[in-house]
C-alpha atoms as a PDB file:
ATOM      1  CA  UNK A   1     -13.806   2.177   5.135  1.00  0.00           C
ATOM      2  CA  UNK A   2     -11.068   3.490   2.457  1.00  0.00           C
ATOM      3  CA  UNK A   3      -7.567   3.883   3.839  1.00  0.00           C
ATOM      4  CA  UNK A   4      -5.917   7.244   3.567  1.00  0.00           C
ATOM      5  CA  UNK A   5      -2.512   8.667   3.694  1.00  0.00           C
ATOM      6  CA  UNK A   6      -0.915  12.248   3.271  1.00  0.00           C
ATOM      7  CA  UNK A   7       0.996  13.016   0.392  1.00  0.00           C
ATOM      8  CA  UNK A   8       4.099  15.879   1.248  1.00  0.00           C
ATOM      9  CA  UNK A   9       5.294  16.745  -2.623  1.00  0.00           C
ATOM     10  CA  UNK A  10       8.543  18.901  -3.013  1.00  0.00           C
ATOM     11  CA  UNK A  11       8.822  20.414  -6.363  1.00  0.00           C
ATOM     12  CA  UNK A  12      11.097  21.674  -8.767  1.00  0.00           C
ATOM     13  CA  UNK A  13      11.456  25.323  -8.728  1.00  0.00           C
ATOM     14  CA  UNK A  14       9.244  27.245  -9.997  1.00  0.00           C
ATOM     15  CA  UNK A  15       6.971  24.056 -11.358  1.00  0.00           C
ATOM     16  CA  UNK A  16       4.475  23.875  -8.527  1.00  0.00           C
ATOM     17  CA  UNK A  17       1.288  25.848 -10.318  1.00  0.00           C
ATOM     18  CA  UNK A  18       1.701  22.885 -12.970  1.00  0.00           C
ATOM     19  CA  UNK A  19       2.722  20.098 -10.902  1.00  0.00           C
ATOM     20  CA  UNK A  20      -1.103  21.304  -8.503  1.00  0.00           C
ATOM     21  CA  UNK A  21      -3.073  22.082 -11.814  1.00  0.00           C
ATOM     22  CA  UNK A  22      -2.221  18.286 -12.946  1.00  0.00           C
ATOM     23  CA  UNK A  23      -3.054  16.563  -9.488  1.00  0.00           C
ATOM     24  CA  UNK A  24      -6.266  18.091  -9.220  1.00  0.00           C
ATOM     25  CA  UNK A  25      -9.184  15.535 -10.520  1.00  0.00           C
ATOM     26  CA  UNK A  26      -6.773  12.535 -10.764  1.00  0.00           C
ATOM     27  CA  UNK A  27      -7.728   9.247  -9.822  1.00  0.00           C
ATOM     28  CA  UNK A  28      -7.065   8.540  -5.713  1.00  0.00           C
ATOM     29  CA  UNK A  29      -6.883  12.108  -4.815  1.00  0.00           C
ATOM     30  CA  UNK A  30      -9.517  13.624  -2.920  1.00  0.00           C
ATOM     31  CA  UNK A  31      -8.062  16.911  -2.175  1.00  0.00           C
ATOM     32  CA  UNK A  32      -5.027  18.642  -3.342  1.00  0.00           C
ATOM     33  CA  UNK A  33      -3.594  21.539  -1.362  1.00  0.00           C
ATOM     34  CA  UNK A  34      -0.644  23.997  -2.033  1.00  0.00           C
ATOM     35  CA  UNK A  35       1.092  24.741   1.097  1.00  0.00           C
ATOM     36  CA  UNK A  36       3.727  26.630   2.230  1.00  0.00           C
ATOM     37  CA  UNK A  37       6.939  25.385   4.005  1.00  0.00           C
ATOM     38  CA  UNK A  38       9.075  21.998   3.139  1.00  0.00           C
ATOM     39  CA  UNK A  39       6.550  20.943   0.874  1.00  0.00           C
ATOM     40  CA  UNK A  40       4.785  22.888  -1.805  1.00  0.00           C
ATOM     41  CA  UNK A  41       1.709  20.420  -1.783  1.00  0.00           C
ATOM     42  CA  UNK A  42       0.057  18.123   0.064  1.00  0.00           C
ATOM     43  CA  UNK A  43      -2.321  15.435  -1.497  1.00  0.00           C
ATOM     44  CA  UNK A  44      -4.766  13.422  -0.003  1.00  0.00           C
ATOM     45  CA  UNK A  45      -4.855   9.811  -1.085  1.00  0.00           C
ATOM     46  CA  UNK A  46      -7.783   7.353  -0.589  1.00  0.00           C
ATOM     47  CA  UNK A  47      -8.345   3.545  -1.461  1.00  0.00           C
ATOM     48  CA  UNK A  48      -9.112   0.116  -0.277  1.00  0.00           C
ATOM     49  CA  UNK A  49      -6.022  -0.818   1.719  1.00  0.00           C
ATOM     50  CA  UNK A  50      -2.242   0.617   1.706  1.00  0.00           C
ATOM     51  CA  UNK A  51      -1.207  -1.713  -1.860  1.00  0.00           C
ATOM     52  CA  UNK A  52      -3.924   0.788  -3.182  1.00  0.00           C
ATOM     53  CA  UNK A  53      -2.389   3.651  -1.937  1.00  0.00           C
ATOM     54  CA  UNK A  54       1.090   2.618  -3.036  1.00  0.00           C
ATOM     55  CA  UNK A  55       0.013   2.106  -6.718  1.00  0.00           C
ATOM     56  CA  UNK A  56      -2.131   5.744  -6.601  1.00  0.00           C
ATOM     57  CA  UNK A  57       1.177   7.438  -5.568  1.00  0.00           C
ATOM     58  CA  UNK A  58       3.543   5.794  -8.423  1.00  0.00           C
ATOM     59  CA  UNK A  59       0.894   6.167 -11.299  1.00  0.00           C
ATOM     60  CA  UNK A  60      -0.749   9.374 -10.325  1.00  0.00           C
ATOM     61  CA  UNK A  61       1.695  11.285  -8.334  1.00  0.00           C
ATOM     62  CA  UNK A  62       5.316  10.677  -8.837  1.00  0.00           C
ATOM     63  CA  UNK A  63       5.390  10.175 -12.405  1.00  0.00           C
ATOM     64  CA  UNK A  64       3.729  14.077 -12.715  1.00  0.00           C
ATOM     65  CA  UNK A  65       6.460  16.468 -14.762  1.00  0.00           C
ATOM     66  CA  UNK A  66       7.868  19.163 -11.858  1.00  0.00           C
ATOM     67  CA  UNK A  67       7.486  16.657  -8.711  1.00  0.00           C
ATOM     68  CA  UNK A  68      11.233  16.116  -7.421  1.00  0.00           C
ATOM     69  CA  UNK A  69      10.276  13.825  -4.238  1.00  0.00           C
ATOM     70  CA  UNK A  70       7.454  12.904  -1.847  1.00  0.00           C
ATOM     71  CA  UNK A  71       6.669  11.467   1.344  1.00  0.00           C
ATOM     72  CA  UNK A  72       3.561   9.379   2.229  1.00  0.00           C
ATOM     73  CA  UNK A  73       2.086   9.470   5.624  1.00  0.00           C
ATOM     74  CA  UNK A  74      -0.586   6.805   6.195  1.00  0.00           C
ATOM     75  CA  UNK A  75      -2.987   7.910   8.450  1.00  0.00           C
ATOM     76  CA  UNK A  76      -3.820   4.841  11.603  1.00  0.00           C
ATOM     77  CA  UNK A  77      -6.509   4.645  13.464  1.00  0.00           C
ATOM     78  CA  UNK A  78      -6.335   6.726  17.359  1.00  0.00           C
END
């Protein structure tokens, strides 16, 4: 079973329509939501274990022109 974590993303203003247009379909993400309140989108992030996750959020998330900082929330098991 993959593990999966939350992505918040704060933005720059006025850059979140790119910063969503050029999440959506990359590697790691399985959905990609614009939201509205401290965070202008929230990604969903699978793969094998937490390393995984880690390297999907520095090579397909943070390095994406318009993102100014994020927070990942790995979801545990209940």
């Amino acid at each position: 079973m993959p593990t999966r974590a939350y992505v918040l993303i704060q933005t720059t203003a006025g850059r979140t329509g790119q910063a969503f247009q050029t999440l959506r379909g990359r590697p790691g993400l399985v959905a990609v939501d614009a939201v509205t309140g401290p965070y202008d989108i929230i990604a969903t992030v699978e793969g094998k274990d937490v390393d995984e996750i880690g390297r999907i959020v520095l090579s397909q998330i943070q390095n994406v022109e318009g993102i100014s900082r994020t927070v990942t929330c790995v979801a545990v098991a209940a």
